[in-house]
C-alpha atoms as a PDB file:
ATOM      1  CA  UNK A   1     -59.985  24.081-110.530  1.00  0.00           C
ATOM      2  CA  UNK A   2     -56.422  25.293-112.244  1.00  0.00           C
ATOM      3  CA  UNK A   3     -56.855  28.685-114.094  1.00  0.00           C
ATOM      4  CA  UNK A   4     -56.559  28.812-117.300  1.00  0.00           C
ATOM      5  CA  UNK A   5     -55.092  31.693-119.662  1.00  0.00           C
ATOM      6  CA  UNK A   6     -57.262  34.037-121.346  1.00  0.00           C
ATOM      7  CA  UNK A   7     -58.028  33.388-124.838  1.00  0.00           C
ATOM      8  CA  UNK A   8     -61.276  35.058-125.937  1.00  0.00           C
ATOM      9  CA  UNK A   9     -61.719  38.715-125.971  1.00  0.00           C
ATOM     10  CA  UNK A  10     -61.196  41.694-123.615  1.00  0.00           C
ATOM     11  CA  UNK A  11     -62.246  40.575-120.138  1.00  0.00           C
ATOM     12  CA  UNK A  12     -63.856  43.834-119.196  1.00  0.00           C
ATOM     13  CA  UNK A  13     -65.786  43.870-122.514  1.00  0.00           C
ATOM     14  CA  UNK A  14     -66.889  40.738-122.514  1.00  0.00           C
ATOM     15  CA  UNK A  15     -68.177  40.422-118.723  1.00  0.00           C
ATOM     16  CA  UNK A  16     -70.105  43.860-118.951  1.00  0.00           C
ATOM     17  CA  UNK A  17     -71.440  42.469-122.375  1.00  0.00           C
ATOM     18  CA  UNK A  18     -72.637  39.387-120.169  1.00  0.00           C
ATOM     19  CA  UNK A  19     -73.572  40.648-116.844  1.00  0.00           C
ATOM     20  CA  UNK A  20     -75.944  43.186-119.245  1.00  0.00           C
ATOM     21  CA  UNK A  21     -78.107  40.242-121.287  1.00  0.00           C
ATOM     22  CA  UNK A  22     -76.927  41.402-124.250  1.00  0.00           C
ATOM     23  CA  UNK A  23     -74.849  38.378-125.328  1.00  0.00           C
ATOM     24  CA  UNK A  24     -76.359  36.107-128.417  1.00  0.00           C
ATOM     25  CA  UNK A  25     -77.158  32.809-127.136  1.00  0.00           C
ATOM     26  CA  UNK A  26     -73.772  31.640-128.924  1.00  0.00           C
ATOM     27  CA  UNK A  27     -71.310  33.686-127.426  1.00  0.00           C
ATOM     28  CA  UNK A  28     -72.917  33.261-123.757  1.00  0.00           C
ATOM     29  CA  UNK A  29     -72.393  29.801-124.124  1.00  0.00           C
ATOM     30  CA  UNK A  30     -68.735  30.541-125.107  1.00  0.00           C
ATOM     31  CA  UNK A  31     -68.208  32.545-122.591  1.00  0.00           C
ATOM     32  CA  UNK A  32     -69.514  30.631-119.867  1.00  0.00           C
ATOM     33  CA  UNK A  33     -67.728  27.221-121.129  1.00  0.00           C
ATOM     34  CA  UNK A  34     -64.486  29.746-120.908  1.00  0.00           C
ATOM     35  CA  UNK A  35     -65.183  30.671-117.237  1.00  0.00           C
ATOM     36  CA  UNK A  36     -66.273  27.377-116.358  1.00  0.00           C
ATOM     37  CA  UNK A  37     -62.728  26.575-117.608  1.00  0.00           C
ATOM     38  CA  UNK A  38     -61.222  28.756-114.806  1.00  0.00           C
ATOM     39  CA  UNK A  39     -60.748  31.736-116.333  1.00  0.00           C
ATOM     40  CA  UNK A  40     -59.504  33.829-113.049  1.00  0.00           C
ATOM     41  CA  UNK A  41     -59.239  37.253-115.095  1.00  0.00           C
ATOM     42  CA  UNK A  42     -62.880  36.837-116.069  1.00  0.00           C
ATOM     43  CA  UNK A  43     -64.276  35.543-113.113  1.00  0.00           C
ATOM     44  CA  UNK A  44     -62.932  38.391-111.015  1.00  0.00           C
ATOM     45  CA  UNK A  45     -64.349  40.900-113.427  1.00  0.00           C
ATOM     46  CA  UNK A  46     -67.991  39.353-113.335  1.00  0.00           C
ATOM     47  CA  UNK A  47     -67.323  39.674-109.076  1.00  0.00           C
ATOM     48  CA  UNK A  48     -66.529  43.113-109.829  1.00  0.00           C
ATOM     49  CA  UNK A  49     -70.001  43.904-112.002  1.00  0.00           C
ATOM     50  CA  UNK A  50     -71.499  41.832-109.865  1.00  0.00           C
ATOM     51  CA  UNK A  51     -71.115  44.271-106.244  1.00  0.00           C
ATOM     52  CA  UNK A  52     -71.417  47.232-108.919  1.00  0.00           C
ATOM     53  CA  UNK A  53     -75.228  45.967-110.497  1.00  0.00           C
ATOM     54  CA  UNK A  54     -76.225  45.594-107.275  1.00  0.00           C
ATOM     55  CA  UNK A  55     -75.983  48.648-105.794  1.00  0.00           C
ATOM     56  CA  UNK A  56     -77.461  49.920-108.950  1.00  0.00           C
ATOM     57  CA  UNK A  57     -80.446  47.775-108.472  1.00  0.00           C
ATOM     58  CA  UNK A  58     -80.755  49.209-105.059  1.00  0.00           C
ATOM     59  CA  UNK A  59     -80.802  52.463-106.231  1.00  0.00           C
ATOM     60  CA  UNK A  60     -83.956  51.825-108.466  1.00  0.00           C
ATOM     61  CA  UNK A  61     -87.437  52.522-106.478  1.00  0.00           C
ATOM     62  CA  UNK A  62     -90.113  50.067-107.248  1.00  0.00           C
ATOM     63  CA  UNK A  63     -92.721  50.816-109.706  1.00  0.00           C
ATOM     64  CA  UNK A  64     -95.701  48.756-109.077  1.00  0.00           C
ATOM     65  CA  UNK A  65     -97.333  47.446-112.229  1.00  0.00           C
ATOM     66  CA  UNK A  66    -100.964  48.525-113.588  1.00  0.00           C
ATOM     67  CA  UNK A  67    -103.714  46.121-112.212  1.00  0.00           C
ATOM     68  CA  UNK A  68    -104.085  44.838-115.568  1.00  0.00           C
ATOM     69  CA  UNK A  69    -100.467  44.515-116.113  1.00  0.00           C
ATOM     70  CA  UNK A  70     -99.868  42.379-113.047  1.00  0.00           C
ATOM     71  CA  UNK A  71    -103.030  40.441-113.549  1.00  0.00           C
ATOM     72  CA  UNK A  72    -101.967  39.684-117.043  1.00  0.00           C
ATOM     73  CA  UNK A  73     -98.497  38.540-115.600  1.00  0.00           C
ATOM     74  CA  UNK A  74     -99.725  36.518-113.105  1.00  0.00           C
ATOM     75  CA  UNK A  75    -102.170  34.434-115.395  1.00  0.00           C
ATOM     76  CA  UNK A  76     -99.237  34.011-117.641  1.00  0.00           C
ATOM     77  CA  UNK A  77     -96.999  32.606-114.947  1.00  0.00           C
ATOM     78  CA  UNK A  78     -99.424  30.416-113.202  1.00  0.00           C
ATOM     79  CA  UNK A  79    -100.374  29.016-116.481  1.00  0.00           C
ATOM     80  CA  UNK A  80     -98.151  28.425-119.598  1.00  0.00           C
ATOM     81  CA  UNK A  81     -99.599  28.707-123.513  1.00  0.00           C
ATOM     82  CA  UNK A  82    -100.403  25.077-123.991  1.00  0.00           C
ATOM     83  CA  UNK A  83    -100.616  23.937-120.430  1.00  0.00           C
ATOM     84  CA  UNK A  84    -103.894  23.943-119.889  1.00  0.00           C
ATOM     85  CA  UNK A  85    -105.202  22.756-123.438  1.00  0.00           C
ATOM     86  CA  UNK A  86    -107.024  26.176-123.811  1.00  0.00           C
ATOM     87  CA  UNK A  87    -105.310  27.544-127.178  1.00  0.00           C
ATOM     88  CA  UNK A  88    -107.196  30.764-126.637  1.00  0.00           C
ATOM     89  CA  UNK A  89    -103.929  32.525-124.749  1.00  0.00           C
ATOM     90  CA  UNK A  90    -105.289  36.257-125.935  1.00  0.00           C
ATOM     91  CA  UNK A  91    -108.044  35.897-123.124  1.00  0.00           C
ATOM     92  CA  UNK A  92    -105.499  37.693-120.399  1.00  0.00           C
ATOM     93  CA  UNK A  93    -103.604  40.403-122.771  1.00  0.00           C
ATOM     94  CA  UNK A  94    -104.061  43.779-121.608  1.00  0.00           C
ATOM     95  CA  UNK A  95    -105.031  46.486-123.669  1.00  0.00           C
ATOM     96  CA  UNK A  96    -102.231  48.588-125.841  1.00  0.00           C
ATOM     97  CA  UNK A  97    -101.416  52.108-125.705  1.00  0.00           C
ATOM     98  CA  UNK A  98    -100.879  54.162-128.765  1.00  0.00           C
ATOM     99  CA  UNK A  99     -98.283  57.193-127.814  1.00  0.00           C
ATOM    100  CA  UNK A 100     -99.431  60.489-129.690  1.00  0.00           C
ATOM    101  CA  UNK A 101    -102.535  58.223-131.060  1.00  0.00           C
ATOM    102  CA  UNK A 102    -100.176  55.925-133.296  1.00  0.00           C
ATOM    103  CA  UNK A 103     -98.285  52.383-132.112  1.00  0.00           C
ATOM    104  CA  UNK A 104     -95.831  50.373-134.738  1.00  0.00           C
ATOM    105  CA  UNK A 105     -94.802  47.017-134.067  1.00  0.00           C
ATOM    106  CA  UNK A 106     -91.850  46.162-136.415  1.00  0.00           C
ATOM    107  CA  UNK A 107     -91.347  42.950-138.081  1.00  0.00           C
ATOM    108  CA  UNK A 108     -87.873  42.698-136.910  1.00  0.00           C
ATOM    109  CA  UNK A 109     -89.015  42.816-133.534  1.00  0.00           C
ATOM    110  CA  UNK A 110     -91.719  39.968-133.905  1.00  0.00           C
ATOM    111  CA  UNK A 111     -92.772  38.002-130.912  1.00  0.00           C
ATOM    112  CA  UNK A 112     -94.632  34.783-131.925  1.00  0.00           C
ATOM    113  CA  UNK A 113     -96.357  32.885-129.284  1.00  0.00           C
ATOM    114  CA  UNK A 114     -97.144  29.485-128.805  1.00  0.00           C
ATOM    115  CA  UNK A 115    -100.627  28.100-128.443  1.00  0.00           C
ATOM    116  CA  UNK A 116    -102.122  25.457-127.094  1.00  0.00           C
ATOM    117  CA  UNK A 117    -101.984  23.618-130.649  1.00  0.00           C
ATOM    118  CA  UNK A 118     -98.898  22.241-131.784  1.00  0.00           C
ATOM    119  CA  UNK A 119     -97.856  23.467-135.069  1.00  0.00           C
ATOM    120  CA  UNK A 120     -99.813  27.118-134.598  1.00  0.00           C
ATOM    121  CA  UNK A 121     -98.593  30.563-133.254  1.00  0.00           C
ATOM    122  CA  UNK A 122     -99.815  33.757-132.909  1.00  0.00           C
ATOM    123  CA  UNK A 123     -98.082  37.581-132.898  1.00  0.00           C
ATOM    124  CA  UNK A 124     -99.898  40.085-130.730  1.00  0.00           C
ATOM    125  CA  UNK A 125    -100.664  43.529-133.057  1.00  0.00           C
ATOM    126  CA  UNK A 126    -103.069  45.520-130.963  1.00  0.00           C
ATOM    127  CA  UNK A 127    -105.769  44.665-128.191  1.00  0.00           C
ATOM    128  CA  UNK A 128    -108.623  47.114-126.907  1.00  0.00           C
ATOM    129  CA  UNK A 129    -110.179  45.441-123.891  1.00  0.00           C
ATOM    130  CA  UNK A 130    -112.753  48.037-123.756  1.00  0.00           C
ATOM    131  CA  UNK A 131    -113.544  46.984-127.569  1.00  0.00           C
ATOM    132  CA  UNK A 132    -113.544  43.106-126.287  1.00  0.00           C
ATOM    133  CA  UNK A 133    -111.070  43.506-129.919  1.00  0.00           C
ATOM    134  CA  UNK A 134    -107.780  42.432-130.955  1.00  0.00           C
ATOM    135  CA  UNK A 135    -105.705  42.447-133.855  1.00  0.00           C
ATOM    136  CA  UNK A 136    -103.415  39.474-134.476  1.00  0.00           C
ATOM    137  CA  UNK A 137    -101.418  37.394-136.929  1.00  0.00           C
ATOM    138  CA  UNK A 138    -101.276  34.283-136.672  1.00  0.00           C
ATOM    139  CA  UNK A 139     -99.360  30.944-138.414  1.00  0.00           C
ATOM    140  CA  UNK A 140    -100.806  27.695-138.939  1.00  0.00           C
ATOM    141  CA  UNK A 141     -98.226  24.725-140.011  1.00  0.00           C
ATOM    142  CA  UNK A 142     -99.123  21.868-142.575  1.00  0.00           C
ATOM    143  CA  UNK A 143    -101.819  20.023-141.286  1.00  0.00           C
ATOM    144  CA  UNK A 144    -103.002  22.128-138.440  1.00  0.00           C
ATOM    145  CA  UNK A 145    -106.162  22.818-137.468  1.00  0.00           C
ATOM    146  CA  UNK A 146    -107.896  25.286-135.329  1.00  0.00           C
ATOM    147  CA  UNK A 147    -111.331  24.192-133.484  1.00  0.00           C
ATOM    148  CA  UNK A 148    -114.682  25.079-133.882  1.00  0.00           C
ATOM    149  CA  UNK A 149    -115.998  28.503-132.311  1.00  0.00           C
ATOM    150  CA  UNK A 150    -118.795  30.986-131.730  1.00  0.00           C
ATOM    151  CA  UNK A 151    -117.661  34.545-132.329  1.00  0.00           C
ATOM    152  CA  UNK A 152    -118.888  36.631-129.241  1.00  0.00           C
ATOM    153  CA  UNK A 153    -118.460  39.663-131.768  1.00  0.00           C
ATOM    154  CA  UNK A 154    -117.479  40.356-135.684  1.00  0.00           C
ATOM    155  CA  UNK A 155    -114.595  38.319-136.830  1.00  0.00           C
ATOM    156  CA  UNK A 156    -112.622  39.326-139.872  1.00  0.00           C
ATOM    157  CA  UNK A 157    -109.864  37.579-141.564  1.00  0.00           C
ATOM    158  CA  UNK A 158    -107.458  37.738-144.646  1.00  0.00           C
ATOM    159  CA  UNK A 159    -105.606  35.238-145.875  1.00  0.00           C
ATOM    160  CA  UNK A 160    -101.855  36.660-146.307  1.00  0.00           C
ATOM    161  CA  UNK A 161     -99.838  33.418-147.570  1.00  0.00           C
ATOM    162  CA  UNK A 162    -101.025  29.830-148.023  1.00  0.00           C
ATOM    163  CA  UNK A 163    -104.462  27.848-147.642  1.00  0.00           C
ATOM    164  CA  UNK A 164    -107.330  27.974-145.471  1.00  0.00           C
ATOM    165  CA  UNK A 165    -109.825  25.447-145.240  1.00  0.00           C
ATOM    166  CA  UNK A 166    -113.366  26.426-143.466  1.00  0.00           C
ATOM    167  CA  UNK A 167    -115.726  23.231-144.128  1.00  0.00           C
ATOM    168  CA  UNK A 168    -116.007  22.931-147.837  1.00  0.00           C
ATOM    169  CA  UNK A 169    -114.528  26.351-148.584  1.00  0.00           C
ATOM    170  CA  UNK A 170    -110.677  26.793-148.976  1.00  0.00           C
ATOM    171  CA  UNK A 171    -109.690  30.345-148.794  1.00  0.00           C
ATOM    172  CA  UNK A 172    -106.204  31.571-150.688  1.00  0.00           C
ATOM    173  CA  UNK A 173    -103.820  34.337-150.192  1.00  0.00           C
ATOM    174  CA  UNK A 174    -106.026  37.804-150.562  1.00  0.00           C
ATOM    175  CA  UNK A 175    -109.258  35.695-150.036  1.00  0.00           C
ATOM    176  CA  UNK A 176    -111.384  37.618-147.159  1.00  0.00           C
ATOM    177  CA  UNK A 177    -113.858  36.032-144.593  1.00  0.00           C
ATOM    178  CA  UNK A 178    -116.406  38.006-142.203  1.00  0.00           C
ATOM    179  CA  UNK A 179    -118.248  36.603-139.117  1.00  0.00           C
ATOM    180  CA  UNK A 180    -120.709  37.902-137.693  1.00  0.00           C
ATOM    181  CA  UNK A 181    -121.233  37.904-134.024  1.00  0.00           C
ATOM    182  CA  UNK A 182    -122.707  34.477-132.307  1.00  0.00           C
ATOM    183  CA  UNK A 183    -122.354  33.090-135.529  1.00  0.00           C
ATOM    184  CA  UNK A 184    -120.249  29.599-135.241  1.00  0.00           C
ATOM    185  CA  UNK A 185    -117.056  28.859-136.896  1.00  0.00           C
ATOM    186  CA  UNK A 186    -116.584  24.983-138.370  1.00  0.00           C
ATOM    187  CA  UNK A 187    -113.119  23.427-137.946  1.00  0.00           C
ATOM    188  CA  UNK A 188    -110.566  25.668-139.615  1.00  0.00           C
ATOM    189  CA  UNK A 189    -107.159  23.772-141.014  1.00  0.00           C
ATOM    190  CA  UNK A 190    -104.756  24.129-143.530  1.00  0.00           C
ATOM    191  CA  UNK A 191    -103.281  21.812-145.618  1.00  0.00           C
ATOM    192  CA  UNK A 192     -99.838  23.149-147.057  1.00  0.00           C
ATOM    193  CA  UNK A 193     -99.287  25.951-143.920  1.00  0.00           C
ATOM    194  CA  UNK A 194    -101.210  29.917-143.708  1.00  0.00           C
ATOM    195  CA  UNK A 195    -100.599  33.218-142.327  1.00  0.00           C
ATOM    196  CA  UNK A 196    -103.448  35.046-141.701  1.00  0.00           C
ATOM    197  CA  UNK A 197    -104.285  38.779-140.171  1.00  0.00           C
ATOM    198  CA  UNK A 198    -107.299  38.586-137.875  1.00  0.00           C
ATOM    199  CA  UNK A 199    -109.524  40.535-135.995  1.00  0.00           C
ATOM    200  CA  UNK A 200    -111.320  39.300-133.720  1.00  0.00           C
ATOM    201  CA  UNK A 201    -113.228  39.620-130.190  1.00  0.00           C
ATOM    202  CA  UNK A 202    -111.068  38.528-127.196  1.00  0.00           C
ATOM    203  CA  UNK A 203    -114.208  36.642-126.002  1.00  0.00           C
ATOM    204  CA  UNK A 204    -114.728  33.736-128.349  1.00  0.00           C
ATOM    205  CA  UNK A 205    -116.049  30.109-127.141  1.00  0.00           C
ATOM    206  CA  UNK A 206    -114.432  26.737-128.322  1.00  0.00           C
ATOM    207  CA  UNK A 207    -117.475  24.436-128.764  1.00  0.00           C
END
């Protein structure tokens, strides 16, 4: 392949940018089109960072994970939300940890998982194993529904944005609903799209 002249950016800026992860999706396809192109000052910079990253990778000793951790990260690899049909992907988070007794999770820094139900997706806010409790938001689209359940403990839920049906009962935005444990849940959908907060046991059985 024929080099090419450099058009984009500083090389050295660029390729450290790159060889860190913290590129946006857009400019790492850019960039890698413009190496790809046979940009020799670029390439031999990324060489460069390359040798240099991994002697600094051999520098780091190991950590080995928490049981739960790696159990938690093993279930997750061997089985991908949605995979297995089993929409109930909380089952294998591990507990949370609350440094000087108080944990924030930002909205800009909102992780939304998939589920094994297209259309419905769930953020993580706080799990106690030793509770069997977690705390979660979660996002139903149009014409989703979740399936029925009994609640292996108390189940509470607010409606933040949209419509929830429960049998004959549609719940709003600000309407509240309380389960109590090994009581059974009907088909829950929506018709127009929800967000709801719930908290919930981690041990709940689809019926």
């Amino acid at each position: 392949m024929s080099e090419i002249g450099h058009t984009i950016g500083e090389p050295e800026e660029l390729a450290a940018l790159y060889a860190a992860g913290a590129m946006t999706g857009e400019h790492m396809s850019e960039f890698e089109n413009h190496v790809r192109a046979g940009c020799e000052r670029c390439r031999s910079e990324l060489r460069r960072l390359d040798l240099a990253m991994e002697e600094l990778y051999r520098a780091i000793e190991p950590v080995p994970p928490p049981a739960a951790v790696r159990e938690a990260l093993l279930a997750r690899v061997a089985t991908k939300p949605g995979e297995s049909g089993n929409p109930q992907v909380w089952r294998d988070w591990p507990s949370d940890t609350a440094d000087g007794g108080m944990l924030i999770r930002r909205a800009a820094e909102a992780a939304w998982e998939p589920v094994g139900i297209e259309g419905i997706a769930i953020r993580r806010l706080f799990v106690d194993r030793q509770r069997d409790q977690m705390t979660m938001l979660v996002r139903m689209a149009p014409g989703t529904a979740y399936p029925r359940h009994v609640h292996h403990g108390p189940e509470e839920c607010l409606v933040l944005e949209g419509d929830l049906r429960v049998g004959d009962t549609v719940l709003r935005a600000g309407d509240y609903q309380r389960a109590a444990p090994d009581s059974q849940h009907g088909v829950q959908s929506t018709e127009g799209g929800c967000l709801l907060m719930i908290v919930s046991s981690l041990s709940d059985e689809l019926i």
